[in-house]
C-alpha atoms as a PDB file:
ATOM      1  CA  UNK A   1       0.000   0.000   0.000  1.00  0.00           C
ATOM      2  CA  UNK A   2       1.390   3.430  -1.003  1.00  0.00           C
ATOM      3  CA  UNK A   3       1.929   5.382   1.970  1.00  0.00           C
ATOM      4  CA  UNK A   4       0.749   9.037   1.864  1.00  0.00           C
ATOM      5  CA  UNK A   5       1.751  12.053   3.422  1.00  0.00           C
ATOM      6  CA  UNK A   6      -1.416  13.905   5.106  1.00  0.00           C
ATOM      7  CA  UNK A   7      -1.405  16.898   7.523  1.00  0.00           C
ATOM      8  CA  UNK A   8      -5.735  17.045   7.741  1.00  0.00           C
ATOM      9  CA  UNK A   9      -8.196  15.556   6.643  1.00  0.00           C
ATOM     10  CA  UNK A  10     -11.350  18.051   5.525  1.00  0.00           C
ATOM     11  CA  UNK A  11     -15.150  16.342   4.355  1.00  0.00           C
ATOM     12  CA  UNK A  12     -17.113  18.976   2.074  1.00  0.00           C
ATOM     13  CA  UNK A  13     -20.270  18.104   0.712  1.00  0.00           C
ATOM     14  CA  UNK A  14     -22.656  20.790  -1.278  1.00  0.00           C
ATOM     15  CA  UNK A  15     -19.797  23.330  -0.319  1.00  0.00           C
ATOM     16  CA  UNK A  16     -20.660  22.715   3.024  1.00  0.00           C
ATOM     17  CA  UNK A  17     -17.764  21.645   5.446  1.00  0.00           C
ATOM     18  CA  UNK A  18     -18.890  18.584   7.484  1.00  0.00           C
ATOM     19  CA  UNK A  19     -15.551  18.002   9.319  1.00  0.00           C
ATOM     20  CA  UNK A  20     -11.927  18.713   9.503  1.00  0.00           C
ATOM     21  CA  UNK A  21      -9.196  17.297  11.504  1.00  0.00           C
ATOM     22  CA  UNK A  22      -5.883  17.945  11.620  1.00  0.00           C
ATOM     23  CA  UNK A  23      -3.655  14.742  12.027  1.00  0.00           C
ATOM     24  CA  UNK A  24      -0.756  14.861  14.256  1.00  0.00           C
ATOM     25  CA  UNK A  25      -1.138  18.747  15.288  1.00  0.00           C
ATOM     26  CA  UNK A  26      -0.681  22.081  12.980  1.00  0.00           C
ATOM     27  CA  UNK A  27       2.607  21.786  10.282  1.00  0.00           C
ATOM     28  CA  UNK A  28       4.309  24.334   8.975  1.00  0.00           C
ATOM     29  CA  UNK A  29       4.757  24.041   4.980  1.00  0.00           C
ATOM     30  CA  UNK A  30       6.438  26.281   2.608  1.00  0.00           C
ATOM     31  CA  UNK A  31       4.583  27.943   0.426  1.00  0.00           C
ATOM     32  CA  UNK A  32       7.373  29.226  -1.657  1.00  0.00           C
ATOM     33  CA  UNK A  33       6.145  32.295  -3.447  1.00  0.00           C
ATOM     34  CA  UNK A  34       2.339  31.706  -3.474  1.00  0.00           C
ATOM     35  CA  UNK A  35       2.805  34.654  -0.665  1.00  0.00           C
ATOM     36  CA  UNK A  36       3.761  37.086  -3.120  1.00  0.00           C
ATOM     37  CA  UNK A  37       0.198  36.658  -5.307  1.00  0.00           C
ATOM     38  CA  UNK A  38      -1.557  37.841  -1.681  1.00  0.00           C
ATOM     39  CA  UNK A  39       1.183  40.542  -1.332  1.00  0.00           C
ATOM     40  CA  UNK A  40       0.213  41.701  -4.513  1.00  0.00           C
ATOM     41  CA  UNK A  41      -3.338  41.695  -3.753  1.00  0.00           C
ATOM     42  CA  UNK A  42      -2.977  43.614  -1.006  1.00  0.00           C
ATOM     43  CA  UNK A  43      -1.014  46.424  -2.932  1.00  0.00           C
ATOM     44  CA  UNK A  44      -3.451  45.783  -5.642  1.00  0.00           C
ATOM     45  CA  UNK A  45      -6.239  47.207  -2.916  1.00  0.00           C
ATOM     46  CA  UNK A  46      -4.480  49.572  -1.092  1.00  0.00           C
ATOM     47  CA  UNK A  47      -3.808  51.285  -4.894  1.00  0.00           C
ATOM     48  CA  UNK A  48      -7.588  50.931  -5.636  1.00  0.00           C
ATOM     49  CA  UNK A  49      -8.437  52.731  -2.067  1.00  0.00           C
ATOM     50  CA  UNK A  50      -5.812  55.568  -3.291  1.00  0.00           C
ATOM     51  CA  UNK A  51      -3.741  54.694  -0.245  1.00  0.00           C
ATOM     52  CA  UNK A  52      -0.841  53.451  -2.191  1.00  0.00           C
ATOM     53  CA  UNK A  53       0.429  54.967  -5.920  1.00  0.00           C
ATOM     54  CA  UNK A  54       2.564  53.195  -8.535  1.00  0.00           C
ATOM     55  CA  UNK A  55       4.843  55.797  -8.545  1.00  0.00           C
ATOM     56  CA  UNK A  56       5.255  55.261  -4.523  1.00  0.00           C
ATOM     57  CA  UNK A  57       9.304  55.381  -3.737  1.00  0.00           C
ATOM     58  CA  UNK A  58      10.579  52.487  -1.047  1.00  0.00           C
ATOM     59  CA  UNK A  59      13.218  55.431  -0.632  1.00  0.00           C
ATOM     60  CA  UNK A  60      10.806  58.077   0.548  1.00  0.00           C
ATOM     61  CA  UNK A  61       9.080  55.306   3.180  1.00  0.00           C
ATOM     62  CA  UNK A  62      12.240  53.631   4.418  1.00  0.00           C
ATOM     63  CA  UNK A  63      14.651  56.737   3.976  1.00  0.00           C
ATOM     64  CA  UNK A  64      16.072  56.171   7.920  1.00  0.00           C
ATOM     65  CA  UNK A  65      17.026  52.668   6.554  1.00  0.00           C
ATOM     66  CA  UNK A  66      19.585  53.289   3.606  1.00  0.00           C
ATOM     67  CA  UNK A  67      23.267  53.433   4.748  1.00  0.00           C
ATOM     68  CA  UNK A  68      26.197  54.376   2.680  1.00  0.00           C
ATOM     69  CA  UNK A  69      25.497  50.953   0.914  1.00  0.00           C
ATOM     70  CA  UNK A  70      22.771  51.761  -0.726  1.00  0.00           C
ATOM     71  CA  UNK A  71      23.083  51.840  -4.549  1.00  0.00           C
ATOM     72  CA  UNK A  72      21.979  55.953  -5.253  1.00  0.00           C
ATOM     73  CA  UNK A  73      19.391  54.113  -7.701  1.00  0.00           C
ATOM     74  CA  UNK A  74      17.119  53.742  -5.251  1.00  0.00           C
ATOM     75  CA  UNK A  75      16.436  56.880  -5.142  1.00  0.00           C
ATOM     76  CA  UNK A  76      14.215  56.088  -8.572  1.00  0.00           C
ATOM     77  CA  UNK A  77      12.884  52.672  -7.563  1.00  0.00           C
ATOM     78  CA  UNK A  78       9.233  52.621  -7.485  1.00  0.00           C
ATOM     79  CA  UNK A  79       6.438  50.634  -6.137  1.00  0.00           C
ATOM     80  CA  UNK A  80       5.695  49.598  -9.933  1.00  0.00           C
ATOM     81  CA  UNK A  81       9.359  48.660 -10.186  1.00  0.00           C
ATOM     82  CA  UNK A  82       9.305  46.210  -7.478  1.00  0.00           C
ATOM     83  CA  UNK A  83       5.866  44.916  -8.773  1.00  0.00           C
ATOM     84  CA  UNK A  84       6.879  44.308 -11.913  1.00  0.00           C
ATOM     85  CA  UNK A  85      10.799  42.716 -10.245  1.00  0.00           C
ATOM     86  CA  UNK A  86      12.806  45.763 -12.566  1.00  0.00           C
ATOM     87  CA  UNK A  87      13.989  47.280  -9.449  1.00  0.00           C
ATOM     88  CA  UNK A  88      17.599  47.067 -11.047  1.00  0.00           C
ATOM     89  CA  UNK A  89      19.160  44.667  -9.499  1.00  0.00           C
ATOM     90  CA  UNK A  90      20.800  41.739 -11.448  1.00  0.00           C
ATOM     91  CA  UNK A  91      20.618  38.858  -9.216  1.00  0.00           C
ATOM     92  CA  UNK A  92      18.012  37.437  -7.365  1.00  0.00           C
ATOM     93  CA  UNK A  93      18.000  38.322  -3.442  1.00  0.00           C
ATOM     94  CA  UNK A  94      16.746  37.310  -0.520  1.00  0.00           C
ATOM     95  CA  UNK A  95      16.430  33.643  -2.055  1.00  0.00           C
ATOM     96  CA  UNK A  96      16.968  30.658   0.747  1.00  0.00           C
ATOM     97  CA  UNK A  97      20.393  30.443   0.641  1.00  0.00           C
ATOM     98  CA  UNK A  98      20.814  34.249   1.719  1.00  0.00           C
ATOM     99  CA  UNK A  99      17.841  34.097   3.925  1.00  0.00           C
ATOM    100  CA  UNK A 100      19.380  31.535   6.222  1.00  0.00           C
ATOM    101  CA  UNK A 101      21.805  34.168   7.124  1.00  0.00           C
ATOM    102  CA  UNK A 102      19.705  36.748   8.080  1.00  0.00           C
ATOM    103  CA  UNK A 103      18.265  36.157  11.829  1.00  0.00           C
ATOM    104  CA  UNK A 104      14.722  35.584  12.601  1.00  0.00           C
ATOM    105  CA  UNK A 105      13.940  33.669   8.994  1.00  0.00           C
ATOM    106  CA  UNK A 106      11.044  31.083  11.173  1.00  0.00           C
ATOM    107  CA  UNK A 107       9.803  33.676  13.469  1.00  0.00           C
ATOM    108  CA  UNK A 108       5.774  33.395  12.843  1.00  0.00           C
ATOM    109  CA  UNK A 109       5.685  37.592  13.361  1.00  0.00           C
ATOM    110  CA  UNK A 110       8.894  38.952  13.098  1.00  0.00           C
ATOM    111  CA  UNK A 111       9.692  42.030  15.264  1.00  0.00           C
ATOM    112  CA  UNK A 112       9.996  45.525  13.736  1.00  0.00           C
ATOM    113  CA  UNK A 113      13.484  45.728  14.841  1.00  0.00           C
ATOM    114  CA  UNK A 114      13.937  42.583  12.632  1.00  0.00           C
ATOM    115  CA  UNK A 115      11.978  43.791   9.741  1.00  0.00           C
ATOM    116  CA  UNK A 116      13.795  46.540   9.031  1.00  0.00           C
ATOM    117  CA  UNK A 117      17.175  44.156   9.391  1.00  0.00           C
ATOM    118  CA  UNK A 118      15.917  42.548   6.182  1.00  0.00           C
ATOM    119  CA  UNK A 119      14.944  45.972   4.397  1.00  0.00           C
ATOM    120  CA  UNK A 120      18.547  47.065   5.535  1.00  0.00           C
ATOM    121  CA  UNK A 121      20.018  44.287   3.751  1.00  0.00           C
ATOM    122  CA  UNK A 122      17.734  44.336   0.683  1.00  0.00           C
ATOM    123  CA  UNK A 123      19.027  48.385   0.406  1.00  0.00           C
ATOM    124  CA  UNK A 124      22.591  47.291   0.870  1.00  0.00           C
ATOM    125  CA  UNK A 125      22.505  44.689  -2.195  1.00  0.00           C
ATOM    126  CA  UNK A 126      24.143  45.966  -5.756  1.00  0.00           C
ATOM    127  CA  UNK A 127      22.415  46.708  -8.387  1.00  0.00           C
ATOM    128  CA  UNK A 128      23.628  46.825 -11.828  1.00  0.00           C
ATOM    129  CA  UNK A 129      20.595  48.300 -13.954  1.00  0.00           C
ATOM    130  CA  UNK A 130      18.906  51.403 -14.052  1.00  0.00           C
ATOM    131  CA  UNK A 131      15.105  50.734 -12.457  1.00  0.00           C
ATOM    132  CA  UNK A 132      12.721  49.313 -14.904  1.00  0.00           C
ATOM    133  CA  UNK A 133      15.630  48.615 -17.288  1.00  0.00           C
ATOM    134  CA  UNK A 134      15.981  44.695 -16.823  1.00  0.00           C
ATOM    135  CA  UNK A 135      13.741  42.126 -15.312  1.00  0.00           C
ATOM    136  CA  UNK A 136      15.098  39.895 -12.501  1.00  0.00           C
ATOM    137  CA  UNK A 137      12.898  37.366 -10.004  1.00  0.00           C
ATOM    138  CA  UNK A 138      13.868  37.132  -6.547  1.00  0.00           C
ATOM    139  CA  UNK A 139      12.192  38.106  -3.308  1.00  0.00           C
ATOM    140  CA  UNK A 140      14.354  41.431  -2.509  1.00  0.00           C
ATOM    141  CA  UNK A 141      11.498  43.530  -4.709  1.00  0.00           C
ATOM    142  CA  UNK A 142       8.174  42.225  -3.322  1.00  0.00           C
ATOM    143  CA  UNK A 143       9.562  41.581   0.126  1.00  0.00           C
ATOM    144  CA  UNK A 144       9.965  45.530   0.157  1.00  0.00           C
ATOM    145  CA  UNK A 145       7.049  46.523  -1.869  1.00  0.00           C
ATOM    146  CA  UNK A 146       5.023  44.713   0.782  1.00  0.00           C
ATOM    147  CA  UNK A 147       6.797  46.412   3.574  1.00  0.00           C
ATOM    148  CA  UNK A 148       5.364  49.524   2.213  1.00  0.00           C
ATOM    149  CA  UNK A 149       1.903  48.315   2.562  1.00  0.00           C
ATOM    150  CA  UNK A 150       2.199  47.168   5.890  1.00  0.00           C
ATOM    151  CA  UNK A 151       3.799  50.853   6.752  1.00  0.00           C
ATOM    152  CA  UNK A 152       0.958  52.852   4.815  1.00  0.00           C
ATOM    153  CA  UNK A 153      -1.633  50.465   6.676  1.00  0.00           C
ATOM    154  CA  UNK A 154      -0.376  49.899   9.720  1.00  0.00           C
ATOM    155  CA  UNK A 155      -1.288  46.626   9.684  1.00  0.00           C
ATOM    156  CA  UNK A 156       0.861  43.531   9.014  1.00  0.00           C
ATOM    157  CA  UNK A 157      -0.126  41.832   5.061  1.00  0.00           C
ATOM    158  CA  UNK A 158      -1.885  39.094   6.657  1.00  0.00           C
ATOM    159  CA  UNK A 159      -4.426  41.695   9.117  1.00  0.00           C
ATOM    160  CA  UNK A 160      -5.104  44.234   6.024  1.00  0.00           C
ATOM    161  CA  UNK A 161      -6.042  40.690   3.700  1.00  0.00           C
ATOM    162  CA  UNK A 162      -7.906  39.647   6.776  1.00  0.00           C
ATOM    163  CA  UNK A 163      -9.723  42.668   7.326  1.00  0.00           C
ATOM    164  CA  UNK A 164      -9.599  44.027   3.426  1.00  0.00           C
ATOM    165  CA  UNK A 165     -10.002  41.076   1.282  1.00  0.00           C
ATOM    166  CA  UNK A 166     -11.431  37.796   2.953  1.00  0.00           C
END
């Protein structure tokens, strides 16, 4: 008999839910970048609702968080750029093998003080293109594109979708 890997165990019938069980307890999976369509989403409403623009600059939210690292480009970065992964840079960032390095990866709500560790280091890594010059897929561009949501909000992605969206 083929052995199966299940976490729960849910009965619907006539889109009604009848039961659900979780086997074992509550597991944590990875849900690689399905997170960024929600991010999106979120932006996506917070533009409709005029509280967000395109043309939004991560440097005029995060200014207190550039150093002397960070590339004068992003100075022209937009919220479209980052959207749309042309932010400039030419390598992906923020992937798993840099993330492991930056403290706090598994924390279920990371702290503020942590947070802005990770925008730090996305402002400190080299770009090579001029914004909206050169597509590249990573995490660095909507990991700060939905930091600016959560700072226009106030709220953290997952409490604006909560209270916004489902």
């Amino acid at each position: 008999m083929r052995q199966l890997d299940i976490d729960a165990v849910m009965v619907v019938q006539n889109g009604k839910t009848l039961g659900f069980e979780h086997i074992g307890g509550p597991v944590l999976h990875n849900v690689f970048s399905v997170a960024k369509t929600f991010t999106v989403t979120g932006i996506g409403m917070a533009v409709d609702a005029g509280l967000l623009h395109l043309s939004d600059k991560p440097a005029d939210c995060f200014e207190g968080l550039f150093s002397e690292n960070t590339d004068p480009r992003w100075q022209n970065v937009t919220l479209e750029h980052l959207l749309t992964m042309t932010s400039g840079h030419g390598a992906a960032h923020m992937m798993a093998a840099e993330r492991k390095y930056l403290r706090s990866e598994t924390d279920k709500a990371m702290s503020e003080a942590v947070k802005n560790e990770w925008l730090r280091y996305a402002f400190a890594c080299p770009m090579i293109y001029e914004p909206g010059e050169h597509f590249c897929y990573g995490n660095l561009a909507p990991y700060v594109a939905g930091r600016m949501l959560e700072k226009i909000t106030g709220m953290s992605i997952q409490d604006y979708l909560f209270e916004k969206f489902w």
